[in-house]
C-alpha atoms as a PDB file:
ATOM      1  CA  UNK A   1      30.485 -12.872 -13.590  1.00  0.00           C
ATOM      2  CA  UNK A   2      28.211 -15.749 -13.621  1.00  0.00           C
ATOM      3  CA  UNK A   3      28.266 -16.137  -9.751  1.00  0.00           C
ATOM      4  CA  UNK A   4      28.087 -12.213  -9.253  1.00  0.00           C
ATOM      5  CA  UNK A   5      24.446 -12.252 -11.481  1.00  0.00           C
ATOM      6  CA  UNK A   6      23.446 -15.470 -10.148  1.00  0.00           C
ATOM      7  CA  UNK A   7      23.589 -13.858  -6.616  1.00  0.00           C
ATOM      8  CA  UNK A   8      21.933 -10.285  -7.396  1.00  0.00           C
ATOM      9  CA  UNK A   9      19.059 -12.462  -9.277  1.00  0.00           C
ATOM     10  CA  UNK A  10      18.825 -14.265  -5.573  1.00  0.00           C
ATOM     11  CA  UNK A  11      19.098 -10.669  -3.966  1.00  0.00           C
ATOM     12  CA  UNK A  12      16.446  -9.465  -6.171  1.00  0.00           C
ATOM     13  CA  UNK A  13      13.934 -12.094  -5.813  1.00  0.00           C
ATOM     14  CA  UNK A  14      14.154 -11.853  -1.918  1.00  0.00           C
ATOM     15  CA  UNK A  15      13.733  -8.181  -2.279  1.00  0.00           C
ATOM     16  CA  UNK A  16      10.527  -8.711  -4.582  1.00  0.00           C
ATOM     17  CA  UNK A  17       9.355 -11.503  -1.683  1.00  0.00           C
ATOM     18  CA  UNK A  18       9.529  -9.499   0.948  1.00  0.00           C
ATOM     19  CA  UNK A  19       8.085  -6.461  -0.636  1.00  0.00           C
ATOM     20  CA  UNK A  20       5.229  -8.690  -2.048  1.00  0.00           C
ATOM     21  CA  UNK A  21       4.802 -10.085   1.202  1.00  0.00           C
ATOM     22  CA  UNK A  22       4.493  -7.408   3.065  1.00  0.00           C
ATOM     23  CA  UNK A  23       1.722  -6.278   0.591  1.00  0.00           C
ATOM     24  CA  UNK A  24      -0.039  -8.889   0.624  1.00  0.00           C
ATOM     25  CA  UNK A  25      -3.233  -9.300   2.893  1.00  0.00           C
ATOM     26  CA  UNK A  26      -4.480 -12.655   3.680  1.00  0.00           C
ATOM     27  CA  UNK A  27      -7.957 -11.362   3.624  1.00  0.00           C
ATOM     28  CA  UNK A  28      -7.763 -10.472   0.204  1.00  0.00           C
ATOM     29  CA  UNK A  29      -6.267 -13.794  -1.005  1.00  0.00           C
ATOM     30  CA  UNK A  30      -8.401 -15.804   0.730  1.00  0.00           C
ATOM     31  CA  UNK A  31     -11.441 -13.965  -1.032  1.00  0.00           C
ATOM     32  CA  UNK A  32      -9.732 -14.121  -4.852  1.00  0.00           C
ATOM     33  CA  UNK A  33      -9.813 -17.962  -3.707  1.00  0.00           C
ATOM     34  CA  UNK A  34     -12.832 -17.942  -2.661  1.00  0.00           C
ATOM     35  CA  UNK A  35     -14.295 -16.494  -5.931  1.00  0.00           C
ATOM     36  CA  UNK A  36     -12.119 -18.631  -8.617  1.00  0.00           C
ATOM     37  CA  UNK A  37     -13.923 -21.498  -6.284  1.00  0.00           C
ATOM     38  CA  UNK A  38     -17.123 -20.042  -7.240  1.00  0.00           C
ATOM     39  CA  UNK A  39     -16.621 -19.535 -10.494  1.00  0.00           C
ATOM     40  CA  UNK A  40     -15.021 -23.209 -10.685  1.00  0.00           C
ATOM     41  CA  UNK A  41     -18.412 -24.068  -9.403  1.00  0.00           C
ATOM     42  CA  UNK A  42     -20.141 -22.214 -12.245  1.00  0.00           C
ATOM     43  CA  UNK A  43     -18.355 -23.849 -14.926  1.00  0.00           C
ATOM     44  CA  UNK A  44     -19.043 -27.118 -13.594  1.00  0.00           C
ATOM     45  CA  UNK A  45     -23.127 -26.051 -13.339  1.00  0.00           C
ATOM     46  CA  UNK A  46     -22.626 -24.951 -17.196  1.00  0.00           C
ATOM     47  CA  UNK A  47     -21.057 -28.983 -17.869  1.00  0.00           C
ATOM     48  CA  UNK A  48     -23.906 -30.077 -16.730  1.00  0.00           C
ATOM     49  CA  UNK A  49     -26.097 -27.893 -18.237  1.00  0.00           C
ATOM     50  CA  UNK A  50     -24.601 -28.674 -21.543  1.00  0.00           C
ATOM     51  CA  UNK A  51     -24.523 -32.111 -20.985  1.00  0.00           C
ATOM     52  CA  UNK A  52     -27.997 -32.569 -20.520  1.00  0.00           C
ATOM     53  CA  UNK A  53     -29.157 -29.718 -23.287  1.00  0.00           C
ATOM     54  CA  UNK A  54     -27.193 -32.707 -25.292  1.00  0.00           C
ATOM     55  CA  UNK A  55     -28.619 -35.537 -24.216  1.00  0.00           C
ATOM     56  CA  UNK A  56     -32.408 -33.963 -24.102  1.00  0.00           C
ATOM     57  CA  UNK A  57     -31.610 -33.602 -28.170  1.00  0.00           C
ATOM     58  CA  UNK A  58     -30.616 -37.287 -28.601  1.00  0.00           C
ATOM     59  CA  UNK A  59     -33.155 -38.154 -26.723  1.00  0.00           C
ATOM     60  CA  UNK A  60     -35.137 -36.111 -29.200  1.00  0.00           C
ATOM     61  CA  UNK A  61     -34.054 -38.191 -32.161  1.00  0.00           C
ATOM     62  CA  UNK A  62     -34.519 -41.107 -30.779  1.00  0.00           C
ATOM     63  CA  UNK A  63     -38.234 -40.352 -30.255  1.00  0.00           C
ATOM     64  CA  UNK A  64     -38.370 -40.146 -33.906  1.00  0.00           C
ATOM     65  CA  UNK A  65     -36.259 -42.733 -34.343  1.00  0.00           C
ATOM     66  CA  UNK A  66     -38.639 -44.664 -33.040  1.00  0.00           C
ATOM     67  CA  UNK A  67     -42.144 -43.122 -34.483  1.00  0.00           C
ATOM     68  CA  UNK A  68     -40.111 -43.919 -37.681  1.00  0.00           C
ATOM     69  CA  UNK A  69     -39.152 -47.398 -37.032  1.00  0.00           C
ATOM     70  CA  UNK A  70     -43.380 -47.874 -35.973  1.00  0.00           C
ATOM     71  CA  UNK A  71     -44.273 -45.965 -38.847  1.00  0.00           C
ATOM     72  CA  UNK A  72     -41.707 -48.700 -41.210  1.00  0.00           C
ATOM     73  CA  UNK A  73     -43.006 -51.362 -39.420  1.00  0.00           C
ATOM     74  CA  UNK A  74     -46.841 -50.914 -40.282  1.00  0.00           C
ATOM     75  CA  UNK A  75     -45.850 -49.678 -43.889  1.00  0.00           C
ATOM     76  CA  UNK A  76     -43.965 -53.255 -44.147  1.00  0.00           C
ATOM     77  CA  UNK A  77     -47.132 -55.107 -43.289  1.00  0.00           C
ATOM     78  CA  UNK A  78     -49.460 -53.407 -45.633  1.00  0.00           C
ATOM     79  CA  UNK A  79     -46.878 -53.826 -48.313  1.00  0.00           C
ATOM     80  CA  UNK A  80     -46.844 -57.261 -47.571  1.00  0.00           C
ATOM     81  CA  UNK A  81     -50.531 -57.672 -47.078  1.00  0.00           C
ATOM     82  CA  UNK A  82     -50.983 -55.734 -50.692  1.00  0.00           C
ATOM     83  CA  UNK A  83     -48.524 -59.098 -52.413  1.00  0.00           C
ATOM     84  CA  UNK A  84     -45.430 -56.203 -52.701  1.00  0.00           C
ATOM     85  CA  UNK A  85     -42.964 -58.439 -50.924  1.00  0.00           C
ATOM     86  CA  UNK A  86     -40.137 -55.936 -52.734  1.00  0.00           C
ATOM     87  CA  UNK A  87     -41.674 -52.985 -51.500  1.00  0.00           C
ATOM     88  CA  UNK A  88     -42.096 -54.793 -47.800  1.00  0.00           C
ATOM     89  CA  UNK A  89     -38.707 -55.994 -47.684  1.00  0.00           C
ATOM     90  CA  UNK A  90     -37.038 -52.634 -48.473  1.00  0.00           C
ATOM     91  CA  UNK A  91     -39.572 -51.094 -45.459  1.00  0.00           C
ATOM     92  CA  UNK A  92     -38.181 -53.833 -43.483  1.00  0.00           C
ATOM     93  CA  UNK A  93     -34.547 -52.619 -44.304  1.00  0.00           C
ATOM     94  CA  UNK A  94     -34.844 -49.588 -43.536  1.00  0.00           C
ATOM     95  CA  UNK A  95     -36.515 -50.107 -40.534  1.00  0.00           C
ATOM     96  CA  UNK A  96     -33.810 -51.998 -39.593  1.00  0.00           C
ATOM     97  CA  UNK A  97     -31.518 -48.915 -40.253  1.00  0.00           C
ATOM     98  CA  UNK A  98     -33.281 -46.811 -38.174  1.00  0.00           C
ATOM     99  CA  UNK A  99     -33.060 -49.407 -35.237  1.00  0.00           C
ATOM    100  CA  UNK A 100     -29.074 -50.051 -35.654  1.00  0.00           C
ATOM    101  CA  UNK A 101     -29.088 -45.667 -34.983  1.00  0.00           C
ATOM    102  CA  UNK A 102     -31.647 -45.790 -32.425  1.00  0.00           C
ATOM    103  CA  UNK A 103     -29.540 -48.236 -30.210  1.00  0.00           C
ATOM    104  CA  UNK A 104     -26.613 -46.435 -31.073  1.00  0.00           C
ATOM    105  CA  UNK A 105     -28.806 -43.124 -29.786  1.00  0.00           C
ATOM    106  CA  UNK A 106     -29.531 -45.265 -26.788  1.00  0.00           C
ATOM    107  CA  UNK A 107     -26.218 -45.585 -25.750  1.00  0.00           C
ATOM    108  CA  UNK A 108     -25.042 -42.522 -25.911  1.00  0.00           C
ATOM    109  CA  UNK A 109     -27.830 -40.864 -24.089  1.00  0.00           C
ATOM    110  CA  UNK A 110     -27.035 -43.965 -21.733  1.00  0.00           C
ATOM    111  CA  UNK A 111     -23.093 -42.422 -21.546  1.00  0.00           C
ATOM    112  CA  UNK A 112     -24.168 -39.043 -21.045  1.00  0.00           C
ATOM    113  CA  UNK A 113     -26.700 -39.564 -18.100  1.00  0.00           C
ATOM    114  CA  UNK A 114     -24.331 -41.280 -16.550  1.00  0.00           C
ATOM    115  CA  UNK A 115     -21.867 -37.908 -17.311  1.00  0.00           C
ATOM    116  CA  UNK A 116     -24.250 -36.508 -15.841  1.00  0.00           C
ATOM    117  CA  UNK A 117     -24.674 -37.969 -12.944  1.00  0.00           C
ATOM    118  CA  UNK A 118     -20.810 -37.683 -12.366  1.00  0.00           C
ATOM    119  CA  UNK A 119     -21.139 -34.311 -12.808  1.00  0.00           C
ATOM    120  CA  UNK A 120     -23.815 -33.748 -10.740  1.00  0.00           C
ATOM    121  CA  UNK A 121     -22.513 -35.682  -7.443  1.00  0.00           C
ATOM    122  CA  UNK A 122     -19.010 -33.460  -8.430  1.00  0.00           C
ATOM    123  CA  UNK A 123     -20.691 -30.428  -8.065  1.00  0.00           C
ATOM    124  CA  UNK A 124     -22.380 -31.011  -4.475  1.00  0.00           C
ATOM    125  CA  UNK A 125     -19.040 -31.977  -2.935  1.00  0.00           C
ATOM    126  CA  UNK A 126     -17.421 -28.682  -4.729  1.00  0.00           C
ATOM    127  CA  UNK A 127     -20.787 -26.737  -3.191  1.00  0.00           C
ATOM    128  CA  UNK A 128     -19.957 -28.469  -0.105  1.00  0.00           C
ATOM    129  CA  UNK A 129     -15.733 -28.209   0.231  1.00  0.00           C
ATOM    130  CA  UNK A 130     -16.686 -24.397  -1.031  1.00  0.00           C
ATOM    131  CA  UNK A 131     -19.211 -24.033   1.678  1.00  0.00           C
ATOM    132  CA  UNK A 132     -15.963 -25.120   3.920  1.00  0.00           C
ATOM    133  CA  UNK A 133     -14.035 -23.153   2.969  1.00  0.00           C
ATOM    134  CA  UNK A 134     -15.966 -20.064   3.061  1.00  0.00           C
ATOM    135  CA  UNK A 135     -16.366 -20.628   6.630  1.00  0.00           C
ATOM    136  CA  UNK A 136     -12.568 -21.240   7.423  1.00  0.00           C
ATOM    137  CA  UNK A 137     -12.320 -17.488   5.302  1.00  0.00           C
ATOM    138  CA  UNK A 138     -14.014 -15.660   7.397  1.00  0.00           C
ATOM    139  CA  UNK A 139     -12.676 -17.110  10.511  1.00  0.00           C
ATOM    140  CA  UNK A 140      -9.365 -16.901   9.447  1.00  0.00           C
ATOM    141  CA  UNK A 141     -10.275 -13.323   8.389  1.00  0.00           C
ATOM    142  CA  UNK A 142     -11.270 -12.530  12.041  1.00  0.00           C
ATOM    143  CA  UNK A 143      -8.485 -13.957  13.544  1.00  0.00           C
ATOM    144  CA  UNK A 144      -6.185 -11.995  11.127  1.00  0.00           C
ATOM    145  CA  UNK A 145      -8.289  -8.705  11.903  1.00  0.00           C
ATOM    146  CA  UNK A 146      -8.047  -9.262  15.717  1.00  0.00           C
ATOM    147  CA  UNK A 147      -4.538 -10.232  15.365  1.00  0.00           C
ATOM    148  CA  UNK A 148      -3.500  -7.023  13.852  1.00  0.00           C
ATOM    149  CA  UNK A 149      -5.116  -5.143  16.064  1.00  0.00           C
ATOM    150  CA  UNK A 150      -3.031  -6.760  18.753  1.00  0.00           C
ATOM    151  CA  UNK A 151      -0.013  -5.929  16.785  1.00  0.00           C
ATOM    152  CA  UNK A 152      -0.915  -2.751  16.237  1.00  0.00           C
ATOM    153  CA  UNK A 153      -1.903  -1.633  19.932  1.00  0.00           C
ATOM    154  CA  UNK A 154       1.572  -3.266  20.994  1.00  0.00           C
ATOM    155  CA  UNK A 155       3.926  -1.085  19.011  1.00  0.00           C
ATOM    156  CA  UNK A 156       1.750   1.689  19.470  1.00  0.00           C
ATOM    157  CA  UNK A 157       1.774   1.126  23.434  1.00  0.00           C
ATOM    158  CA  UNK A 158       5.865  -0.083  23.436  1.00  0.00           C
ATOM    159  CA  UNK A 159       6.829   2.228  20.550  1.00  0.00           C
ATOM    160  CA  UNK A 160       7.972  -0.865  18.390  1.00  0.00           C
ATOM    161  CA  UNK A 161       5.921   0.059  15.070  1.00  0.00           C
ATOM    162  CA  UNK A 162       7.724   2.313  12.140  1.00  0.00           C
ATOM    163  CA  UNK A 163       5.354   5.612  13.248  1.00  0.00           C
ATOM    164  CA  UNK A 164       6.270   4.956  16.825  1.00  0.00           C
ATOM    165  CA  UNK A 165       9.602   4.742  15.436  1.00  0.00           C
ATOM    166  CA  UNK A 166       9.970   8.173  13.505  1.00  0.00           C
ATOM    167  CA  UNK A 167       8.035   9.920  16.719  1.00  0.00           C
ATOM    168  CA  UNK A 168      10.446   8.665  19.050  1.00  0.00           C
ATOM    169  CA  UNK A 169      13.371   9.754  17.074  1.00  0.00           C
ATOM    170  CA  UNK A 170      11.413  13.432  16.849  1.00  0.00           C
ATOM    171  CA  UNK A 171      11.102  13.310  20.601  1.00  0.00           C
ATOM    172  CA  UNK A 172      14.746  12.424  21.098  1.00  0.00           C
ATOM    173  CA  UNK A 173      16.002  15.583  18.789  1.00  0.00           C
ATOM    174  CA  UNK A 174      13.755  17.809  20.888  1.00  0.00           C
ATOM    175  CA  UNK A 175      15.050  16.678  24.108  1.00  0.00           C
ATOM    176  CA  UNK A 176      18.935  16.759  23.158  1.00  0.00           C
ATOM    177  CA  UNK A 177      17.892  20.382  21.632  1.00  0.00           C
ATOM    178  CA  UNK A 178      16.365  21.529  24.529  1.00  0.00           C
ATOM    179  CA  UNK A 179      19.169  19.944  26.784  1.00  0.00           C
ATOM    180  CA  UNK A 180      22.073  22.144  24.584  1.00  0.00           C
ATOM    181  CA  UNK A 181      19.477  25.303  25.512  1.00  0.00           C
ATOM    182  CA  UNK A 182      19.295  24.237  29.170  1.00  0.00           C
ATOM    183  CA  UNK A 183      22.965  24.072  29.126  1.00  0.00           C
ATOM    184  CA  UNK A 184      23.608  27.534  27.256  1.00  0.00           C
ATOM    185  CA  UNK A 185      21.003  28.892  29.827  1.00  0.00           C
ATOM    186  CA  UNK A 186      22.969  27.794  32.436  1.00  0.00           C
ATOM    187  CA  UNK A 187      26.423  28.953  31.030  1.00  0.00           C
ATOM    188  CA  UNK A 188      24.816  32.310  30.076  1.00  0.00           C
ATOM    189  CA  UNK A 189      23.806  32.704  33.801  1.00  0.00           C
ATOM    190  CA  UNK A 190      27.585  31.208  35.071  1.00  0.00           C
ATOM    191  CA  UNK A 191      29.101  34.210  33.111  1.00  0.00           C
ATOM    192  CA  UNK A 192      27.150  36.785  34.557  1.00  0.00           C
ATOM    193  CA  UNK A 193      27.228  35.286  38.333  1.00  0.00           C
ATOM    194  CA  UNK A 194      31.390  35.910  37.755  1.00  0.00           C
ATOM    195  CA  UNK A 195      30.773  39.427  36.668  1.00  0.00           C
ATOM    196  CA  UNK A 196      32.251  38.645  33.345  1.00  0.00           C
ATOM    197  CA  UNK A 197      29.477  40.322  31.766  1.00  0.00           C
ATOM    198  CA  UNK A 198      30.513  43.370  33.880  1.00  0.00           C
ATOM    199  CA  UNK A 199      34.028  43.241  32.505  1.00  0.00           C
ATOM    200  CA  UNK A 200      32.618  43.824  28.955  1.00  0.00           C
ATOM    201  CA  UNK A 201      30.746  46.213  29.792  1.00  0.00           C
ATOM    202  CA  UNK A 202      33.820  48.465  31.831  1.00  0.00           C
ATOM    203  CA  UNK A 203      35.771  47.868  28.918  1.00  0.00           C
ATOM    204  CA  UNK A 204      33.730  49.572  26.969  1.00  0.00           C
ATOM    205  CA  UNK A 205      33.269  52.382  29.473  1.00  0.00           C
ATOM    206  CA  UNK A 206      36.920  52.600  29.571  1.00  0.00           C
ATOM    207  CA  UNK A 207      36.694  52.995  25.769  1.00  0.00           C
ATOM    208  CA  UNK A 208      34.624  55.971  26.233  1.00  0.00           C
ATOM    209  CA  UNK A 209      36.140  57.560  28.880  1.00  0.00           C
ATOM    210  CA  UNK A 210      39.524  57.688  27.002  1.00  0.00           C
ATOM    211  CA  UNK A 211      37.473  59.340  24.113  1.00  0.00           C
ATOM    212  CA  UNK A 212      36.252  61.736  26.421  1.00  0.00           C
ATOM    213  CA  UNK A 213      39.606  62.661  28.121  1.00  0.00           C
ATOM    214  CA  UNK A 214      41.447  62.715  24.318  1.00  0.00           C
ATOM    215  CA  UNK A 215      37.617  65.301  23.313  1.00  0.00           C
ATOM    216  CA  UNK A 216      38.538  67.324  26.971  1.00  0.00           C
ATOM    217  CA  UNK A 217      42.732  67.990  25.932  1.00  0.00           C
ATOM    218  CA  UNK A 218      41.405  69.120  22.370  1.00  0.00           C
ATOM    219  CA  UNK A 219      39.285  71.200  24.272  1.00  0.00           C
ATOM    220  CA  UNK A 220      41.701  72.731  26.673  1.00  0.00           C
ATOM    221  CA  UNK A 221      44.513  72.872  23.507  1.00  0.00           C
ATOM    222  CA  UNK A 222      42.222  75.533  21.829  1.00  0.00           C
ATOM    223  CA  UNK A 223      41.592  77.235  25.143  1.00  0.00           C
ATOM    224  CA  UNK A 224      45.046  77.896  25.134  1.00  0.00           C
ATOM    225  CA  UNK A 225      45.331  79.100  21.462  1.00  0.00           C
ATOM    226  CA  UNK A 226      42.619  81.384  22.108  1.00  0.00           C
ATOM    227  CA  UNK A 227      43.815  82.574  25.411  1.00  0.00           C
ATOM    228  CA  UNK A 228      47.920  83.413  23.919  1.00  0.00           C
ATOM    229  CA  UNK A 229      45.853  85.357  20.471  1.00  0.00           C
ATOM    230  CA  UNK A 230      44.198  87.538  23.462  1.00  0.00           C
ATOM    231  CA  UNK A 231      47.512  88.143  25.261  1.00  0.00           C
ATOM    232  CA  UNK A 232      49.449  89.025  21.815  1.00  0.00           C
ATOM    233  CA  UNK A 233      46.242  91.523  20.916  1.00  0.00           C
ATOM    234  CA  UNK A 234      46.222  93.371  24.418  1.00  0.00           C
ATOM    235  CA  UNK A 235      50.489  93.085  25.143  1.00  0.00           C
ATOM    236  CA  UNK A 236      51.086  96.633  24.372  1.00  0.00           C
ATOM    237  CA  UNK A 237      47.823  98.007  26.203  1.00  0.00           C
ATOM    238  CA  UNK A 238      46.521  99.107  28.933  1.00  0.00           C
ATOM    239  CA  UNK A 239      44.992  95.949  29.011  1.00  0.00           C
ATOM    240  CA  UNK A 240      48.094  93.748  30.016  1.00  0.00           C
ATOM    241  CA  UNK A 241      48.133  96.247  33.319  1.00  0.00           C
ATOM    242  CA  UNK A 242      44.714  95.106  34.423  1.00  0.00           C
ATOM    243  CA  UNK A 243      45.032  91.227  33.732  1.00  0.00           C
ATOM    244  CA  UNK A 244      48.633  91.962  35.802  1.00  0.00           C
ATOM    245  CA  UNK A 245      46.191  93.518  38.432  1.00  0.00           C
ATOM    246  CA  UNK A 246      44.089  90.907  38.247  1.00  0.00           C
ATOM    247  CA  UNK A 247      46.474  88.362  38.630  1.00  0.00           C
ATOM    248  CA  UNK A 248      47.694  90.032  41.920  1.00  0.00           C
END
């Protein structure tokens, strides 16, 4: 059982192949490609648009990062010029602070201009391989085109293609029914050359002309009844003299 389903699983699939590649048109795939290129492309313009919408806000705070770490810097010194070492030390701490996360800002703005940068020599050589390949689609889309045409014009001009196909067959049943009423034409006209046609139609006559000799004895038969009723009427008369007469 396990070999039988195994093998109509194999028989299936091949069926669903073929059928799938028969509908398939290469034009049509190599367009779907072409746009999940494109929009490949687009989500590698959105990286980089995100990437430097993030690096434009660290850059941001680092800009006041550093007003701050000016703005510690002077407070420090006044402090200190004012005798408040306390109050200038802890202006000096904190402006410290704010340079340990301004560095750290640094660097990551650092990392993501060079993401950037990545992303920005990716997406030329996808514009470019996509540029490519949009011109090996349509040239492959042409040659398809033309080469279907071919196709088609062949089995239109041998009679190869399915249409051709079902009109040949129709041509094929009209001939062989027009040869079997060529061929009763001709037996038709065999039959009447040998008069058999006549023979039908003298056996019929001679049909008739027995019912006509049958009609002609009924006929005479009651002649002959009505002729002895006249002879047994006119016996004893005068009358039988004059047919005597008449027959001498």
């Amino acid at each position: 059982m396990a070999g039988t389903s195994g093998r109509f699983t194999t028989i299936i699939k091949a069926k669903i192949n073929k059928l799938l590649d028969r509908a398939e048109d290469p034009g049509e795939t190599l367009d779907y490609s072409y746009q999940k290129q494109l929009e490949l492309l687009q989500n590698v313009k959105k990286g980089i648009a995100e990437v430097v919408t993030s690096k434009k806000r660290l850059q941001m705070q680092a800009d006041k990062l550093q007003q701050q770490v000016v703005k510690l810097d002077t407070q420090a010194r006044q402090a200190l010029a004012a005798g408040k070492e306390d109050l200038a030390r802890l202006a000096l701490e904190r402006k410290q602070l704010a340079q340990t996360e301004l560095q750290s800002l640094d660097a990551q703005v650092q990392e993501l201009e060079a993401e950037q940068q990545r992303l920005v020599e990716s997406e030329q050589k996808l514009r470019t391989k996509i540029e490519t390949f949009r011109t090996k689609k349509e040239v492959i889309k042409a040659q398809y085109s033309a080469a279907e045409a071919r196709v088609r014009i062949s089995e239109a001009a041998t009679g190869v293609g399915e249409e051709m196909a079902d009109v040949g067959l129709a041509m094929q049943r009209a001939l062989d029914k027009t040869e079997d009423m060529k061929a009763r034409a001709n037996a038709v006209e065999e039959l009447e050359a040998a008069g058999t046609f006549d023979d039908l139609t003298a056996l019929g006559a001679g049909q008739d002309d027995i019912e006509r000799q049958l009609q002609e004895l009924t006929s005479q038969s009651q002649v002959d009844d009505e002729l002895a009723r006249m002879k047994a009427e006119l016996g004893s008369g005068g009358g039988t003299g004059e047919l005597g007469e008449g027959r001498s």
